[in-house]
Protein backbone atom coordinates (compact mmCIF):
# COMPACT_ATOMS: atom_id res chain seq x y z
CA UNK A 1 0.00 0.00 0.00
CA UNK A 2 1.43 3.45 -0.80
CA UNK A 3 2.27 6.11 1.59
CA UNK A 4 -0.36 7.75 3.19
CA UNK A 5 -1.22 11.60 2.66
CA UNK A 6 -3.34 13.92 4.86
CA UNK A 7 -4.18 16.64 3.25
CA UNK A 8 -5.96 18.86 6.36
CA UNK A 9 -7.62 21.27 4.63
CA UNK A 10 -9.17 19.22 2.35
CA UNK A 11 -13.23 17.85 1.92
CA UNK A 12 -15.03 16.66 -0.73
CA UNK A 13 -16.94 19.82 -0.34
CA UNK A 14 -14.16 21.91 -1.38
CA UNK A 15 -12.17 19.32 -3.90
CA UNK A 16 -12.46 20.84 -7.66
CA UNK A 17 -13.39 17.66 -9.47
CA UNK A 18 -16.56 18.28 -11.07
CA UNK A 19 -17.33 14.93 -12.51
CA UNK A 20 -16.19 13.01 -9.33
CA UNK A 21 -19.24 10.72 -7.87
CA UNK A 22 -18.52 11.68 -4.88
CA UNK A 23 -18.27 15.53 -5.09
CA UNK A 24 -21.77 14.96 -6.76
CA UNK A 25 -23.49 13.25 -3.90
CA UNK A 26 -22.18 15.70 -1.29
CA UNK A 27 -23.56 18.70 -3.29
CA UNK A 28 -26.87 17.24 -3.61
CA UNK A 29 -27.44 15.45 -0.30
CA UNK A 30 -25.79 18.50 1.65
CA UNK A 31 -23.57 15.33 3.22
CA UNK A 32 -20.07 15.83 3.68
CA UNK A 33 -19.33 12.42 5.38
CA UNK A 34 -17.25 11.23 2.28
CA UNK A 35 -14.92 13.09 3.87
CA UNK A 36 -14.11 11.67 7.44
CA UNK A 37 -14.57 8.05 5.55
CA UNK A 38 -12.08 8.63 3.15
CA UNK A 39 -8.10 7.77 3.05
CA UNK A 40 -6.06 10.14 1.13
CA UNK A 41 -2.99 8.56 -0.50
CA UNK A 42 0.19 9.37 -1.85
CA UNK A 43 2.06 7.39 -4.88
CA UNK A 44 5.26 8.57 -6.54
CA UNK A 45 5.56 8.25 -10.64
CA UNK A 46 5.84 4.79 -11.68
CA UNK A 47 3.94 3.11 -7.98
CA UNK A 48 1.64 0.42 -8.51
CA UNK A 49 -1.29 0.88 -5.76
CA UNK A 50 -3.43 -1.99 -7.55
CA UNK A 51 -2.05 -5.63 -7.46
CA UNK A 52 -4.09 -7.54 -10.12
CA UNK A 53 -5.04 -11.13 -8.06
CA UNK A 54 -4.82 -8.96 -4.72
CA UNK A 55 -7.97 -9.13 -2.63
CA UNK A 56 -10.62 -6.52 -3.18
CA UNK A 57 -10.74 -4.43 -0.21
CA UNK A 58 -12.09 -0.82 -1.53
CA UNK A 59 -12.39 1.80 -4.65
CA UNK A 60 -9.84 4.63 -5.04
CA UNK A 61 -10.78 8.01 -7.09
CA UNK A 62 -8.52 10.13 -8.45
CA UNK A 63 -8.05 13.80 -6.35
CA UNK A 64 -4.62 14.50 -8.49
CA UNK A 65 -2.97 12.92 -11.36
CA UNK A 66 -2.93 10.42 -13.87
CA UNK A 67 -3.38 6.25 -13.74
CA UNK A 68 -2.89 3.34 -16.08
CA UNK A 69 -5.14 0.59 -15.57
CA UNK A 70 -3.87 -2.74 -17.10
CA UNK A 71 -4.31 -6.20 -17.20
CA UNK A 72 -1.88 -9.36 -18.05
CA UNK A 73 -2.49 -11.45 -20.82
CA UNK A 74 -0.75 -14.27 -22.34
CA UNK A 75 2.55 -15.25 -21.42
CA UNK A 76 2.51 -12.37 -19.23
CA UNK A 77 2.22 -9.30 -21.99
CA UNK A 78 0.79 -6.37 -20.21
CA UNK A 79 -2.60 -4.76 -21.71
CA UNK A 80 -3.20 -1.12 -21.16
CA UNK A 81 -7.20 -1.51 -20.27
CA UNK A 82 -7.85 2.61 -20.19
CA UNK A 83 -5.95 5.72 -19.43
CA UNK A 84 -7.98 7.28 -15.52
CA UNK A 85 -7.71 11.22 -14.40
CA UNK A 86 -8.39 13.31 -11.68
CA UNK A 87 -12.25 12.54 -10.70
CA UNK A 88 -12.06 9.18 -12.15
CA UNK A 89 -12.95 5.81 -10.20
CA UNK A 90 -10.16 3.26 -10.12
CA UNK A 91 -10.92 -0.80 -9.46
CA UNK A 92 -14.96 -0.59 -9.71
CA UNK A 93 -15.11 -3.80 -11.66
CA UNK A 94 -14.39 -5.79 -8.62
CA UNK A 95 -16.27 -4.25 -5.79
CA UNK A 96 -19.10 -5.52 -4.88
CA UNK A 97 -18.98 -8.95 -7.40
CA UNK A 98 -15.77 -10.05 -6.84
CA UNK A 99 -12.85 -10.99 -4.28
CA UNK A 100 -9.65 -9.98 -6.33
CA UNK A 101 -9.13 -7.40 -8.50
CA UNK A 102 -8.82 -8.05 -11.92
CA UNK A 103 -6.80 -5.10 -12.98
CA UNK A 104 -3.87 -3.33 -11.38
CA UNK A 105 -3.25 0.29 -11.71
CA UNK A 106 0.21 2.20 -11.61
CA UNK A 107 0.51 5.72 -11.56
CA UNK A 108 1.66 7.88 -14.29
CA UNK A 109 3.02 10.64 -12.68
CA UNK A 110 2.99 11.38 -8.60
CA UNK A 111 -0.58 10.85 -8.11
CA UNK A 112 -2.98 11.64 -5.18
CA UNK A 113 -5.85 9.17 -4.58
CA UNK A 114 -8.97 9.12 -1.95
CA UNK A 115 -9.42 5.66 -0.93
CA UNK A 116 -13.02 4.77 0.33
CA UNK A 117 -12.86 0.74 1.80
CA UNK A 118 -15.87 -1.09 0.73
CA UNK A 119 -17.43 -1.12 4.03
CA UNK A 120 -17.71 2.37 4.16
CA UNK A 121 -19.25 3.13 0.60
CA UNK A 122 -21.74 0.01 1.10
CA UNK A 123 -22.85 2.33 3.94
CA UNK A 124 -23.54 4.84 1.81
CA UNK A 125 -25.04 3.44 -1.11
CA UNK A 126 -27.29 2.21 1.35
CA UNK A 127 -28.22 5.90 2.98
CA UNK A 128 -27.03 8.09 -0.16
CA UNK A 129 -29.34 7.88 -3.19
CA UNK A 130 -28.04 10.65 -5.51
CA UNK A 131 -24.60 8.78 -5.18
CA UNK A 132 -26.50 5.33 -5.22
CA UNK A 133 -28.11 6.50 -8.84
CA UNK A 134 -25.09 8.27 -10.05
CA UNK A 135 -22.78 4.49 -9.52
CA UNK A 136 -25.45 2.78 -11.52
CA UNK A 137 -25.59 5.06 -14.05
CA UNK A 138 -21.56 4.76 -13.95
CA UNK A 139 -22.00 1.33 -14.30
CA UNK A 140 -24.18 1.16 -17.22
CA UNK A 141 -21.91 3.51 -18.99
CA UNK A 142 -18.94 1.97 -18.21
CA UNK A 143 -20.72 -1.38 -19.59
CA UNK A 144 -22.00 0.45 -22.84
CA UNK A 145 -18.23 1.74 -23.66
CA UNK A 146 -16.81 -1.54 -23.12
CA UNK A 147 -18.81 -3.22 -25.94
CA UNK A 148 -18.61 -0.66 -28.35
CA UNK A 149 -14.79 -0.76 -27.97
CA UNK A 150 -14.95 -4.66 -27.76
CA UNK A 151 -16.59 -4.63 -31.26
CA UNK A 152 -14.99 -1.89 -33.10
CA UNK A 153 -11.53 -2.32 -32.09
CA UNK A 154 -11.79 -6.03 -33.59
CA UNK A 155 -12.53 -4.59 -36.96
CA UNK A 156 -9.46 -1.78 -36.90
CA UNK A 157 -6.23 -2.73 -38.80
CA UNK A 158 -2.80 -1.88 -36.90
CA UNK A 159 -3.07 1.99 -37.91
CA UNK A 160 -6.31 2.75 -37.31
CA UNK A 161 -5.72 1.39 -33.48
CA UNK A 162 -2.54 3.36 -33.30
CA UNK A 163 -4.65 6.44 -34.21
CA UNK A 164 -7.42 5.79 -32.33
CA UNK A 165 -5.29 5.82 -29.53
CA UNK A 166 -3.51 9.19 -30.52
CA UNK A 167 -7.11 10.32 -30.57
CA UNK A 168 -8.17 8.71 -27.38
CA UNK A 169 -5.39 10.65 -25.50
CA UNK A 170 -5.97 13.90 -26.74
CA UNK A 171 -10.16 13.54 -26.35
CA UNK A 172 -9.16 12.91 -22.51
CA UNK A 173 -5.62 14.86 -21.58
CA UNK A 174 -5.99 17.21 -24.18
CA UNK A 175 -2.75 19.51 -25.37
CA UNK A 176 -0.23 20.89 -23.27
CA UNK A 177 2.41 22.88 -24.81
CA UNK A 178 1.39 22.08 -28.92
CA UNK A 179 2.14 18.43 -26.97
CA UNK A 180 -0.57 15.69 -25.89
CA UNK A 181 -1.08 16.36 -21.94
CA UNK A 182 0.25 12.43 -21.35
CA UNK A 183 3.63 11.31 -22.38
CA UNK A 184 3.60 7.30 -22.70
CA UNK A 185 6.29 4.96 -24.39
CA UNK A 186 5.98 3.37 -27.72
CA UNK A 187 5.80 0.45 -25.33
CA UNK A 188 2.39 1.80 -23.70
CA UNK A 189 1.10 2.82 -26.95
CA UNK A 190 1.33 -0.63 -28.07
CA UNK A 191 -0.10 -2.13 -24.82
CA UNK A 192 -3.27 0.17 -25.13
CA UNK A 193 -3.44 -0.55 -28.99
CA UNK A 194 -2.77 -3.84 -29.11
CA UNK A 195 -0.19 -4.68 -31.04
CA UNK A 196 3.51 -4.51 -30.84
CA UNK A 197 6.13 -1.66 -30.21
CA UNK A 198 7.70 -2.40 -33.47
CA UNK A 199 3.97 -1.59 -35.13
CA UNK A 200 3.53 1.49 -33.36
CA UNK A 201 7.16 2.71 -34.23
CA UNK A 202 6.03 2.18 -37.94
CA UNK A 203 2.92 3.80 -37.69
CA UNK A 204 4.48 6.88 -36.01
CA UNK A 205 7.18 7.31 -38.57
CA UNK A 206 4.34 6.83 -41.41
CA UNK A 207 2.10 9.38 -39.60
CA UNK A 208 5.17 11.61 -39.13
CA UNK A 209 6.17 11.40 -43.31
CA UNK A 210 2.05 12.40 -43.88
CA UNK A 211 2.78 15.57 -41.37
CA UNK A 212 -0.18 14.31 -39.02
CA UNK A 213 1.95 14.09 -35.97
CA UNK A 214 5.31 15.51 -35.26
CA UNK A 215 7.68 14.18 -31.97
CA UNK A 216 10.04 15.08 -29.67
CA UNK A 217 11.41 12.15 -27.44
CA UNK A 218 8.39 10.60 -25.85
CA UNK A 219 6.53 14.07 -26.78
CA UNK A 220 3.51 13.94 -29.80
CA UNK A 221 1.77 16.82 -31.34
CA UNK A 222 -0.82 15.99 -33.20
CA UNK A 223 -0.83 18.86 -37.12
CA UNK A 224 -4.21 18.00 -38.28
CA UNK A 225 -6.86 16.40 -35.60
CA UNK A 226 -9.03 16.16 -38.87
CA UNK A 227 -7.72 14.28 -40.98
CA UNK A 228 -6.56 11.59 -37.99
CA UNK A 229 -10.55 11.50 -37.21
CA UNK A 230 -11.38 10.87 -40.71
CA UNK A 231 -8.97 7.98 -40.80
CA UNK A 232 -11.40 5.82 -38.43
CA UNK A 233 -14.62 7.99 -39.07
CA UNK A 234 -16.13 4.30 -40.90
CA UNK A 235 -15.93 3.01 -37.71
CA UNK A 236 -18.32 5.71 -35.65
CA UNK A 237 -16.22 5.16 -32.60
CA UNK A 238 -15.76 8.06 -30.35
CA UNK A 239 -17.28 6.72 -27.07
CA UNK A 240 -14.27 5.64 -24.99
CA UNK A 241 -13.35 9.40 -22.59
């Protein structure tokens, strides 16, 4: 388990993630006991604070930073399930339906998470209905995105996953500096695309000769958003955030 992190000044009340379930819930209910339930932790760039196979004990959402959540698949190859952000919910699949997680999670950068154990939020899905409705409709989102990406993905060749993904980051992190807002490795790129660093590398340089994307170490600008969209436009698929 990662360090722990008290922040003392800080309650959901006053936390300025919008889209957080939580921060939701206490708005409408007027019920700031989130707040003495929760854990705040601390994890440096590069700490894994999910062990996939390790017992579920609670749900972490994100107060600061950036997560990979990941899977392994055969003969151990990693596979980048989705790319999480402040507000975002991190190991729902397994609470309340399972014992173990089924993902593990590392973050990206030094990250800040509010831990809630599953006790606690049974509690107040029990007592709380704004933030009872508001996980189900999670949940049935969450479900909807996973077939659509299930289906379309297994139609994409090679370069129409590698863009999707280009696309994927910069629909989520945006741009920071002409640069997308999350630097990754060819490595990662192929993990979430799946496929192969080798394939991605090729892509890239492809991309890079057609002047859609332009580099700098492990930085990528993307020159024409456009014409990147219309390269996957057959395949209606813009519903992964």
């Amino acid at each position: 388990m990662p360090n722990k992190y008290t922040f003392l000044a800080t309650s959901c009340k006053s936390c300025m993630n919008a889209d957080c379930l939580v921060k939701r819930s206490v708005l409408a209910e007027r019920d700031d006991f989130f707040s003495v339930l929760k854990t705040e932790i601390s994890c440096k760039k590069g700490q894994q604070f999910i062990i996939e196979g390790a017992p579920v004990n609670g749900l972490f959402f994100i107060l600061k930073g950036k997560v990979k959540v990941y899977r392994t698949g055969l003969n151990g190859k990693e596979q980048i399930v989705r790319f999480a952000k402040e507000g975002e919910i991190i190991g729902h699949r397994g609470f309340g339906t399972e014992e173990y997680y089924s993902i593990g999670a590392m973050a990206l950068e030094d990250t800040i998470l509010c831990y809630y154990s599953k006790d606690s939020l049974q509690t107040k899905l029990k007592s709380n209905a704004t933030f009872t409705y508001d996980m189900m409709l999670f949940y049935a989102n969450e479900l909807n995105r996973s077939e659509a990406k299930l289906k379309t993905i297994s139609q994409m060749t090679v370069r129409e996953r590698v863009v999707d993904s280009l696309l994927y980051i910069h629909r989520k992190f945006k741009d920071y500096n002409g640069f997308l807002n999350l630097q990754l490795s060819r490595r990662e790129y192929a993990d979430y695309a799946g496929t192969t660093e080798e394939q991605v590398i090729r892509v890239f340089s492809a991309l890079k000769k057609e002047s859609l994307i332009f580099t700098k170490g492990k930085k990528i600008g993307i020159t024409n958003i456009a014409l990147l969209k219309k390269e996957i436009s057959e395949h209606n698929y813009y519903l992964d955030l």
